[in-house]
C-alpha atoms as a PDB file:
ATOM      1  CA  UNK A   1      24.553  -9.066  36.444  1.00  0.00           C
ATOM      2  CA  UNK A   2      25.511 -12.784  36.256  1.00  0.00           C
ATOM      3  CA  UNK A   3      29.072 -12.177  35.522  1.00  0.00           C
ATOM      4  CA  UNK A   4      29.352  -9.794  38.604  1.00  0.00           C
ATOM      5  CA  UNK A   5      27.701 -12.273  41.219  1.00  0.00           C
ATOM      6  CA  UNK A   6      30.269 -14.691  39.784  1.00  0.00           C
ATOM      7  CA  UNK A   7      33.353 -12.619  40.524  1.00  0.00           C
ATOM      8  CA  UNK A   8      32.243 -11.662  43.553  1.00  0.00           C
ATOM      9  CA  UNK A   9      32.141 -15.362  45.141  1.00  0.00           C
ATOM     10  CA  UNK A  10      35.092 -16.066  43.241  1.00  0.00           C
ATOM     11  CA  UNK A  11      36.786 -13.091  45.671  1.00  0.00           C
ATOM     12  CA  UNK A  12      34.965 -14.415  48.887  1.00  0.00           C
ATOM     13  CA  UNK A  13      35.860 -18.224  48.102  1.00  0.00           C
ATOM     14  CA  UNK A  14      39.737 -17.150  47.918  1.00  0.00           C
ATOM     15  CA  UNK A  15      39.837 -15.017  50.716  1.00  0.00           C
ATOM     16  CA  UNK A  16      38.631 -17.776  53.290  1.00  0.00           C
ATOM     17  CA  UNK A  17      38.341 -21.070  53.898  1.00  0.00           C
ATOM     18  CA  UNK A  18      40.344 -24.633  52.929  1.00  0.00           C
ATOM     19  CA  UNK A  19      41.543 -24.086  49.039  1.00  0.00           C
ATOM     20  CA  UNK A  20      40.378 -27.657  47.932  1.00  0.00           C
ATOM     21  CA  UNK A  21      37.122 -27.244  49.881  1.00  0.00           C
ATOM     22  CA  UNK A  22      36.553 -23.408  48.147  1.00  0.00           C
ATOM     23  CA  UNK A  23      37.410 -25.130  44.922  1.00  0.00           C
ATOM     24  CA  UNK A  24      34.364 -27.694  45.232  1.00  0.00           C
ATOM     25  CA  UNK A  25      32.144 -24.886  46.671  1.00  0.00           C
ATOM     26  CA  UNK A  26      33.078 -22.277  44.318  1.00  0.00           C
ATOM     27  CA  UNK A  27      31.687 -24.829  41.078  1.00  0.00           C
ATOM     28  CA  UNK A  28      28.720 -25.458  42.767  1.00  0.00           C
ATOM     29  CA  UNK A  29      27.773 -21.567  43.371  1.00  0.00           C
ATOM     30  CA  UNK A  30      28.895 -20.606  39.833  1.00  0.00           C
ATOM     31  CA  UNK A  31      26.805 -23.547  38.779  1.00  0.00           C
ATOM     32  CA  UNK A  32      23.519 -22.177  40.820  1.00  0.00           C
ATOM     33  CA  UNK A  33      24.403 -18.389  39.621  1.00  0.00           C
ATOM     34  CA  UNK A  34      24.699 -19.526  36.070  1.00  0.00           C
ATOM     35  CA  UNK A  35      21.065 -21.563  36.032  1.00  0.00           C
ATOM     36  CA  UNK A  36      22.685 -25.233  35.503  1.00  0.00           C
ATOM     37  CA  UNK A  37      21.789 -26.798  38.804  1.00  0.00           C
ATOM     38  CA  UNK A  38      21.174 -30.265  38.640  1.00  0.00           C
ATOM     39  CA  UNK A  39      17.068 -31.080  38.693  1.00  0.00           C
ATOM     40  CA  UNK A  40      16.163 -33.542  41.493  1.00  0.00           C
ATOM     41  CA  UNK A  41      15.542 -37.315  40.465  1.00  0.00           C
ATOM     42  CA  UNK A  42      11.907 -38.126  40.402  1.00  0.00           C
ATOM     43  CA  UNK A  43      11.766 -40.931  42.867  1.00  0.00           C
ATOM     44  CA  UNK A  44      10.075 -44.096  41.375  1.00  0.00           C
ATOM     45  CA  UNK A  45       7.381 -45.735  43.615  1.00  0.00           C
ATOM     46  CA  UNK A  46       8.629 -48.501  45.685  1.00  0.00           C
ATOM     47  CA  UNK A  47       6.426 -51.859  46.056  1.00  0.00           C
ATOM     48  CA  UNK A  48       5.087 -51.798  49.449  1.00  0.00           C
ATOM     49  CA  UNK A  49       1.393 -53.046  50.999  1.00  0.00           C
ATOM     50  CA  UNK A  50      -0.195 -49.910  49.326  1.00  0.00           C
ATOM     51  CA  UNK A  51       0.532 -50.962  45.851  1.00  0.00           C
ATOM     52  CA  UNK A  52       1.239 -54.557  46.272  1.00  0.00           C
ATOM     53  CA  UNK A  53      -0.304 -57.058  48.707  1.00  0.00           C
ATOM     54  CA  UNK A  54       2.581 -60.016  49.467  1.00  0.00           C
ATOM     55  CA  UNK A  55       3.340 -62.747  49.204  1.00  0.00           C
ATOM     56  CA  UNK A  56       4.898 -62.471  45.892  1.00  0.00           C
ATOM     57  CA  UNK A  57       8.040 -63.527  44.380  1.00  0.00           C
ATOM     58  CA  UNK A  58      11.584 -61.614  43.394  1.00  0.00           C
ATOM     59  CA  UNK A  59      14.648 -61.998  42.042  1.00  0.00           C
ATOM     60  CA  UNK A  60      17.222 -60.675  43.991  1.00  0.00           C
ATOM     61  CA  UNK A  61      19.227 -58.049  42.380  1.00  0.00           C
ATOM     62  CA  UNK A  62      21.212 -55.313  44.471  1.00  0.00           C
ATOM     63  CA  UNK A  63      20.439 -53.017  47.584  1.00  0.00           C
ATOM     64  CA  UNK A  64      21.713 -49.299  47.976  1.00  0.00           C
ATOM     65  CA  UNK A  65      21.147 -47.360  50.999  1.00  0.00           C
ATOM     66  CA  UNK A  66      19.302 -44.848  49.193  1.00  0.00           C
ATOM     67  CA  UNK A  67      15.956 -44.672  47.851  1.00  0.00           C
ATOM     68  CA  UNK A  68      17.641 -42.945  44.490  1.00  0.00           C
ATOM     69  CA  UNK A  69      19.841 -44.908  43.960  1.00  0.00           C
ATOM     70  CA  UNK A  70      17.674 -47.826  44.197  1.00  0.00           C
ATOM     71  CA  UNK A  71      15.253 -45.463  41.882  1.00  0.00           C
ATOM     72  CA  UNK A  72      18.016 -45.437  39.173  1.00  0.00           C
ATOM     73  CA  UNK A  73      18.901 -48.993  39.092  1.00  0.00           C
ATOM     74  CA  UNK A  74      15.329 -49.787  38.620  1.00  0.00           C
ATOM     75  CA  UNK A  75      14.979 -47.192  35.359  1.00  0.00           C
ATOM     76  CA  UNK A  76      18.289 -48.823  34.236  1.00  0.00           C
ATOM     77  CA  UNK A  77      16.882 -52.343  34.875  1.00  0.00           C
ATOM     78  CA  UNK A  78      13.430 -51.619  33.498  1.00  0.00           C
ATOM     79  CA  UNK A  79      15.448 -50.989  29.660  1.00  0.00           C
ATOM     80  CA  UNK A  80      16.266 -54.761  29.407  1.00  0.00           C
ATOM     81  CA  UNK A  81      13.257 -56.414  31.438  1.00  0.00           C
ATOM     82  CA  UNK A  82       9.846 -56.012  31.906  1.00  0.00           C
ATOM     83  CA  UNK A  83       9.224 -56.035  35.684  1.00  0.00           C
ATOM     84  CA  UNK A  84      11.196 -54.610  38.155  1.00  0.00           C
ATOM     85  CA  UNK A  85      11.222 -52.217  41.168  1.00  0.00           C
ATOM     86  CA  UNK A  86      12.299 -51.803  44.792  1.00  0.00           C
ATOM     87  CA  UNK A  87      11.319 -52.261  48.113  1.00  0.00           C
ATOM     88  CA  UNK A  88      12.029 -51.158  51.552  1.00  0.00           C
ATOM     89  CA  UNK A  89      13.870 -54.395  53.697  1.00  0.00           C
ATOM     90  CA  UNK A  90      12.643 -53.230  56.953  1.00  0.00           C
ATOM     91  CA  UNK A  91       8.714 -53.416  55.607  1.00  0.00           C
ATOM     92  CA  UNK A  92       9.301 -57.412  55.196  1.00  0.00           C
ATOM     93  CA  UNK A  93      10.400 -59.537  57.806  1.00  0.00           C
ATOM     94  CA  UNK A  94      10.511 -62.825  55.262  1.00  0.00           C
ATOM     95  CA  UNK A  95      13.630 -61.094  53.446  1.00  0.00           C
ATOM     96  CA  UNK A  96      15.947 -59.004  56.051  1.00  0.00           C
ATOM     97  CA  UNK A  97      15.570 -56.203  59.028  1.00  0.00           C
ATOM     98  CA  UNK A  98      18.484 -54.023  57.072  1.00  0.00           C
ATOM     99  CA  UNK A  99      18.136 -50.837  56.417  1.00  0.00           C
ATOM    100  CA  UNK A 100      18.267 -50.834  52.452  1.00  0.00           C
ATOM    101  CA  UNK A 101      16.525 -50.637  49.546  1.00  0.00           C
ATOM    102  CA  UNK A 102      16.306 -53.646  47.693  1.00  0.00           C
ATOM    103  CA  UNK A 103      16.312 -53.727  43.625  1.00  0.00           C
ATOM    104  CA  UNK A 104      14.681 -56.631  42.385  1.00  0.00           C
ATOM    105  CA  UNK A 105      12.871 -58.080  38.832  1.00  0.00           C
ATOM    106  CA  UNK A 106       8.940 -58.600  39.542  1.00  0.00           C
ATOM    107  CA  UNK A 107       6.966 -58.554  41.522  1.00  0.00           C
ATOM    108  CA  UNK A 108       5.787 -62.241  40.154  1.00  0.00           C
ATOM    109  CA  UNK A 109       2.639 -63.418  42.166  1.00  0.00           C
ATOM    110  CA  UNK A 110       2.896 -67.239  40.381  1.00  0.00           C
ATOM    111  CA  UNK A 111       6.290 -68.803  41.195  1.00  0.00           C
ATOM    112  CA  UNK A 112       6.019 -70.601  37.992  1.00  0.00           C
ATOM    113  CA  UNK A 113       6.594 -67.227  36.566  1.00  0.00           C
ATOM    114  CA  UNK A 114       9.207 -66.128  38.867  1.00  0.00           C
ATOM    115  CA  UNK A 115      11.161 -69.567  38.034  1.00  0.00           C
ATOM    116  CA  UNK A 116      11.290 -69.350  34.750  1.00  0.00           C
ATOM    117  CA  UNK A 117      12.426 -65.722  34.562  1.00  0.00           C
ATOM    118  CA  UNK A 118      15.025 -66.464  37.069  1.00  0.00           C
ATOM    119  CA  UNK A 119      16.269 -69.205  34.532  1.00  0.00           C
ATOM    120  CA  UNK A 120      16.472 -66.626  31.551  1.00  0.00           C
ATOM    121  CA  UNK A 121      17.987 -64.092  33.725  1.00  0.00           C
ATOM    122  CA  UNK A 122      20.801 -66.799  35.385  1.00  0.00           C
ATOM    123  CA  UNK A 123      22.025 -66.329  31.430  1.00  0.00           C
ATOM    124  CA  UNK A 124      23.255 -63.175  33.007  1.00  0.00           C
ATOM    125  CA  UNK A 125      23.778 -63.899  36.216  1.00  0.00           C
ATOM    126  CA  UNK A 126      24.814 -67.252  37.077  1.00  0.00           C
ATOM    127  CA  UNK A 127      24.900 -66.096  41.129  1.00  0.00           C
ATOM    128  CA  UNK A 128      21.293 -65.066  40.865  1.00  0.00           C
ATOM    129  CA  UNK A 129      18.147 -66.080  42.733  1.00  0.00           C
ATOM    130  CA  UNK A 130      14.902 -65.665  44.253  1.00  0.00           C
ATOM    131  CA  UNK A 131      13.234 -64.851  46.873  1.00  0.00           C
ATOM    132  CA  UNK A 132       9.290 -65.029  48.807  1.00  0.00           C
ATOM    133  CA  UNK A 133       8.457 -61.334  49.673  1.00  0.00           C
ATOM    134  CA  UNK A 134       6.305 -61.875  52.975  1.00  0.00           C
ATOM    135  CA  UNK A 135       5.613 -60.784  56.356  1.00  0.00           C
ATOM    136  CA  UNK A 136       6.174 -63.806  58.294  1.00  0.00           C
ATOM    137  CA  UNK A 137       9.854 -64.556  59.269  1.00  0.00           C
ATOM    138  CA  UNK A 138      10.642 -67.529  57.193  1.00  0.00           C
ATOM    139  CA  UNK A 139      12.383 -67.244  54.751  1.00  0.00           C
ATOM    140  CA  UNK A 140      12.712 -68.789  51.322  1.00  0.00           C
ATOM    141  CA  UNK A 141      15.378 -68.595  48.968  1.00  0.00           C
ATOM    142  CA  UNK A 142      14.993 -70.004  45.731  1.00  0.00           C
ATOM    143  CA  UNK A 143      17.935 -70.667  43.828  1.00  0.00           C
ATOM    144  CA  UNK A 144      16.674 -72.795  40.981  1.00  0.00           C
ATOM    145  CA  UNK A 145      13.799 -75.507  40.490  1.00  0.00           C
ATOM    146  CA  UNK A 146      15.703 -78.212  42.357  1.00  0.00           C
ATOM    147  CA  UNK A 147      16.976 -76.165  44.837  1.00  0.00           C
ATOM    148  CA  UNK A 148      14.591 -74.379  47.346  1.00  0.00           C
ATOM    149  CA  UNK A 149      16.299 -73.417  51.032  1.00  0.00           C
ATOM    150  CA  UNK A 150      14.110 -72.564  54.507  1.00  0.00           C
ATOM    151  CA  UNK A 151      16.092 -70.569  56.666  1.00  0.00           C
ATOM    152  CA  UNK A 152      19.035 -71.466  54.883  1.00  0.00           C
ATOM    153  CA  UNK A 153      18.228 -75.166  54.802  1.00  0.00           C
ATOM    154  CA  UNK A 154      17.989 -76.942  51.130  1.00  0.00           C
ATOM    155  CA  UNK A 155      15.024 -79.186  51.179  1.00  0.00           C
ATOM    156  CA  UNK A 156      15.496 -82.905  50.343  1.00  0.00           C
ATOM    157  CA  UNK A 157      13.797 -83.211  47.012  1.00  0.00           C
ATOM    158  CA  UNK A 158      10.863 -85.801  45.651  1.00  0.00           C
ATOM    159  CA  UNK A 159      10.582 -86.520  41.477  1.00  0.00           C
ATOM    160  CA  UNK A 160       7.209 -87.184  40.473  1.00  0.00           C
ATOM    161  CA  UNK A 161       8.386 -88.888  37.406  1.00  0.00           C
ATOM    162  CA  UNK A 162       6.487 -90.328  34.029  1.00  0.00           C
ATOM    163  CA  UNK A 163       6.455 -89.611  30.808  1.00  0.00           C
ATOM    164  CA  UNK A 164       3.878 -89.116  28.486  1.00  0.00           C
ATOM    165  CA  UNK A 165       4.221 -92.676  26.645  1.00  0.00           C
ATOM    166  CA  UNK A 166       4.225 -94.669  30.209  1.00  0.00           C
ATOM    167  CA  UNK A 167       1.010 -92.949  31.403  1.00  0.00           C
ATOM    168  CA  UNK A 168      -0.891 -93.565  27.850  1.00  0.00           C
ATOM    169  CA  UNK A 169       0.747 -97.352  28.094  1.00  0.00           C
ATOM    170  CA  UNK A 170      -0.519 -97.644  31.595  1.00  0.00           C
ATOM    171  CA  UNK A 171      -4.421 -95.854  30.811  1.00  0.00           C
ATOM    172  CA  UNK A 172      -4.768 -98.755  27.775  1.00  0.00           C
ATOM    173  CA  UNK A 173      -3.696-101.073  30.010  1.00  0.00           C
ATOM    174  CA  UNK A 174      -6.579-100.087  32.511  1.00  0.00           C
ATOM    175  CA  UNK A 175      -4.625 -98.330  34.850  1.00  0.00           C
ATOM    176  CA  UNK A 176      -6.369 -95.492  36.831  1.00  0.00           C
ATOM    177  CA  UNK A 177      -4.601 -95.325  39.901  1.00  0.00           C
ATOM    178  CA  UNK A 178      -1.485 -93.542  39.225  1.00  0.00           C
ATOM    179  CA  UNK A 179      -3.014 -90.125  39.814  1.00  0.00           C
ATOM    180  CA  UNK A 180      -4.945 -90.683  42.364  1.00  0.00           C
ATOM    181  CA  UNK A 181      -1.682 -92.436  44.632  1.00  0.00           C
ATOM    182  CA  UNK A 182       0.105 -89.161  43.584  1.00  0.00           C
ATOM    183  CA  UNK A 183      -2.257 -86.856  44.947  1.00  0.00           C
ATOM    184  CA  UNK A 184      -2.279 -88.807  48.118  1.00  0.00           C
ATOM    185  CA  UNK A 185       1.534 -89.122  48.447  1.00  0.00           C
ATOM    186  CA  UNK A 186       2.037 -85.118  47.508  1.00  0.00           C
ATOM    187  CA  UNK A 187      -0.917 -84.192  50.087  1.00  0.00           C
ATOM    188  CA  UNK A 188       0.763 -86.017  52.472  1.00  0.00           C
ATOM    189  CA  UNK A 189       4.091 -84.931  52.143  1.00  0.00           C
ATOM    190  CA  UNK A 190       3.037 -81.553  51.430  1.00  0.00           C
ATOM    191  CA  UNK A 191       0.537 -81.487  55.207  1.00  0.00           C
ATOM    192  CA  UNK A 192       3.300 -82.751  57.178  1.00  0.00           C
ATOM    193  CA  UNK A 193       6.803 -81.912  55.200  1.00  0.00           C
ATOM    194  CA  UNK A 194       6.673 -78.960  53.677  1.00  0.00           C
ATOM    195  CA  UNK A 195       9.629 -77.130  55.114  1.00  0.00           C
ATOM    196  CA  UNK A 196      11.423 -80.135  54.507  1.00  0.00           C
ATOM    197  CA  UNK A 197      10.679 -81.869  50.927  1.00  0.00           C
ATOM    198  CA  UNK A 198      10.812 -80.215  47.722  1.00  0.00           C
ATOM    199  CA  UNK A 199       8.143 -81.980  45.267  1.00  0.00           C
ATOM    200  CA  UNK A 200       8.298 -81.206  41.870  1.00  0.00           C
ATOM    201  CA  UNK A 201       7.220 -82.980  38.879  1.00  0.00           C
ATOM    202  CA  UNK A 202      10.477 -84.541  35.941  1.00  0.00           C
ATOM    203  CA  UNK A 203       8.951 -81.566  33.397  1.00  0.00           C
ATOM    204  CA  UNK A 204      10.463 -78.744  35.785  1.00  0.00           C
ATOM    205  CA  UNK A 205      13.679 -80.560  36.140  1.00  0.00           C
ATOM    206  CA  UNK A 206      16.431 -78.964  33.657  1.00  0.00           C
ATOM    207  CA  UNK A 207      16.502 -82.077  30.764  1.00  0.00           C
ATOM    208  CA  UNK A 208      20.288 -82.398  31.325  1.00  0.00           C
ATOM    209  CA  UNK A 209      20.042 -83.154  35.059  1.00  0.00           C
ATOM    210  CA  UNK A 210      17.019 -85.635  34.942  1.00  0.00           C
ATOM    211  CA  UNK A 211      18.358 -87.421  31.911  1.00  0.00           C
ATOM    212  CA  UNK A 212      21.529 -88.305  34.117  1.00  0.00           C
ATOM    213  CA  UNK A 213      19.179 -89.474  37.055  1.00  0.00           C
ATOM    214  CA  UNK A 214      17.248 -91.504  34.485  1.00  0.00           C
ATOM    215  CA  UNK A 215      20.864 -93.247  33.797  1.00  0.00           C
ATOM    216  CA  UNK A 216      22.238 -93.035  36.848  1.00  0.00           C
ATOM    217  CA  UNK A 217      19.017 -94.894  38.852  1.00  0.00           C
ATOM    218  CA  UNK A 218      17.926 -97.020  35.095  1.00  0.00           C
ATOM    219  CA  UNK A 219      14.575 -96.045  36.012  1.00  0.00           C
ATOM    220  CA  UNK A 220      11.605 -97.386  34.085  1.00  0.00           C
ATOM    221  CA  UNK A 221       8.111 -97.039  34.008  1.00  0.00           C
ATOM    222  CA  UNK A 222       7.220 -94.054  36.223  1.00  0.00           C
ATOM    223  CA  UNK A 223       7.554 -93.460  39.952  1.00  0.00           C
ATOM    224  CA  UNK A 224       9.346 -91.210  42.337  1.00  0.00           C
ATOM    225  CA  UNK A 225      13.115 -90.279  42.264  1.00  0.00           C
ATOM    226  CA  UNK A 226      14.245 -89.397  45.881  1.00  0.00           C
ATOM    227  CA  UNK A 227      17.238 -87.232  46.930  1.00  0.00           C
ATOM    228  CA  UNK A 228      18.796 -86.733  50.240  1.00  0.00           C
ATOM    229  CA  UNK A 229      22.055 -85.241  49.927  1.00  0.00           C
ATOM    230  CA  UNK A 230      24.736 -87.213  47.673  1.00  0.00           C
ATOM    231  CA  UNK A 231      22.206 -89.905  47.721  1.00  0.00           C
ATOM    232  CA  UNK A 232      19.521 -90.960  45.429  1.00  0.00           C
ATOM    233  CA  UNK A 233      17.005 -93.305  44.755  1.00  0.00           C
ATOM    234  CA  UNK A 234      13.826 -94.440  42.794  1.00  0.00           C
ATOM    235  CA  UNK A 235      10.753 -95.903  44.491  1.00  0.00           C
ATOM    236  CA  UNK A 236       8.290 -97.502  41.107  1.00  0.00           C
ATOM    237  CA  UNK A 237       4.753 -96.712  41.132  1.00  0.00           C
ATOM    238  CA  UNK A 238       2.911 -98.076  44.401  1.00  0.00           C
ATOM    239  CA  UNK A 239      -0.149 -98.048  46.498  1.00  0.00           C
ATOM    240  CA  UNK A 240       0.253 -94.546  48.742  1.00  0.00           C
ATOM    241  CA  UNK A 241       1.280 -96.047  51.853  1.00  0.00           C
ATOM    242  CA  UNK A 242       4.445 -98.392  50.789  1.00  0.00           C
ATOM    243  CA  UNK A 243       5.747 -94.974  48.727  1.00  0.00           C
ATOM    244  CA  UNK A 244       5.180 -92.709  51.940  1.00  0.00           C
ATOM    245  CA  UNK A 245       7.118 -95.224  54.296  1.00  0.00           C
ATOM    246  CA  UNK A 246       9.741 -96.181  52.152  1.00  0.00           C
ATOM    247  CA  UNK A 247      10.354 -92.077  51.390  1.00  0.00           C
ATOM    248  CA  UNK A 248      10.547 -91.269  55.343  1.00  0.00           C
ATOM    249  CA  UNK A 249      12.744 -94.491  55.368  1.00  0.00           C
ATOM    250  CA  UNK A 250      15.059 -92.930  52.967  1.00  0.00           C
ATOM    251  CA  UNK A 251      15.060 -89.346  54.477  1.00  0.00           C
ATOM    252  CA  UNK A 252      15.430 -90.605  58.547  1.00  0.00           C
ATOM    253  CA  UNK A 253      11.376 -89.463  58.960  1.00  0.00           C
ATOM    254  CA  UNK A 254       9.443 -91.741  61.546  1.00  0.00           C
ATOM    255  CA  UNK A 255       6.458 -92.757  59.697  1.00  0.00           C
ATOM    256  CA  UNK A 256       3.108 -92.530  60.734  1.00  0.00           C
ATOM    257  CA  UNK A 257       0.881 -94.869  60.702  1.00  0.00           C
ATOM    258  CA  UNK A 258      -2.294 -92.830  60.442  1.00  0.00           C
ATOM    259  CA  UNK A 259      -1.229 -91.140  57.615  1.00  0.00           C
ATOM    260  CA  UNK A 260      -4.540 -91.112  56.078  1.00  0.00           C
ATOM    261  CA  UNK A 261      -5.448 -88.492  58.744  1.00  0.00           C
ATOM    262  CA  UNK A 262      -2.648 -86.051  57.896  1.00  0.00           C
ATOM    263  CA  UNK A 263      -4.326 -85.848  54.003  1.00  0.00           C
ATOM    264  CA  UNK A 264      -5.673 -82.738  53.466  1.00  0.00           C
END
């Protein structure tokens, strides 16, 4: 029977119709009459609220206007790394209002995590970066640890920097302060900045890049490396208040005299 049904559209597909239209036509009947039609792509399950409550963290990887598409990439993606998926853009006003289906690796709830796989996967990727998956309409782009942007602005950037010999020095020595002025300094900063100033402690500072600031500033001891734009500085350990002036000094802040009260 199959062999009749086939010449039979073969004679209706020549009689009528545009030749290189019949052509396309004709291979997809034959294919239906013989039994080879393709089988539908099982869709993957895209992140959303249901599945995943945001915030979390992503690494940007492609959008396609399709939801199979996206589907596919993920399957392809998922071969090489452990996390991936997709999302709808629309559902997350934090990333973009397009109508696409993002691919991304994660979902990463600890940016920690996110950070370092961005640094494996920029072994790849050189162009890549990250992303905070939310629904309020900032948005934070992530393109290493030294370089974190707010609605497209990079944030000036604060060193917390010692090393492990300094602090044991400074502890025989009698010292118990140095934590305690960090935590004040980073509260502040953190209250009162945090759209603006990137703090981050030497250890999450690629070695190559902090051993140049090390040079470039001849820092000793431990203290805070501060950088606003081309220019750099370091401010040695200090009583909260002379570290939190000096650092608005150096980034055009107005300081604030009751500090204290901005501590959370």
């Amino acid at each position: 029977m199959k062999p009749f049904i086939i010449t039979f559209l073969l004679l209706i597909f020549v009689a009528c119709g545009n030749p290189k239209e019949n052509k396309n036509n004709l291979a997809a009947a034959i294919d239906s009459a013989s039994g080879h039609e393709k089988k539908a792509v099982k869709l993957l399950e895209k992140t959303s609220d249901k599945n995943t409550k945001p915030p979390f963290y992503a690494i940007n990887i492609s959008a396609f206007p399709d939801a199979k598409s996206a589907s596919e990439e993920v399957l392809k993606l998922k071969k090489q790394h452990k996390k991936a998926s997709y999302l709808w853009l629309p559902d997350y006003q934090s990333v973009s209002n397009k109508e696409l289906f993002l691919v991304f690796l994660g979902p990463y709830k600890s940016k920690y995590k996110c950070m370092k796989k961005l640094e494996d996967y920029k072994k790849e990727n050189k162009s890549a970066y990250a992303i905070l998956v939310a629904h309020d309409t900032k948005r934070l782009v992530f393109y290493s640890n030294i370089d974190e942007r707010v609605n497209n602005k990079k944030k000036k950037l604060m060193i917390i920097y010692s090393t492990k010999a300094d602090e044991q020095e400074y502890a025989n020595e009698g010292g118990e302060d140095w934590g305690w002025f960090v935590g004040e300094v980073s509260s502040y900063f953190s209250a009162t900045r945090e759209d603006d100033l990137l703090i981050i402690g030497n250890e999450e500072v690629p070695k190559l890049y902090m051993d140049k600031l090390v040079k470039k500033l001849e820092i000793e001891g431990f203290g805070y490396v501060l950088i606003n734009g081309t220019e750099k500085t370091f401010l040695a350990h200090d009583m909260s208040e002379g570290i939190i002036e000096a650092t608005c000094d150096f980034m055009g802040w107005k300081f604030d005299k009751n500090w204290h009260n901005k501590i959370k």
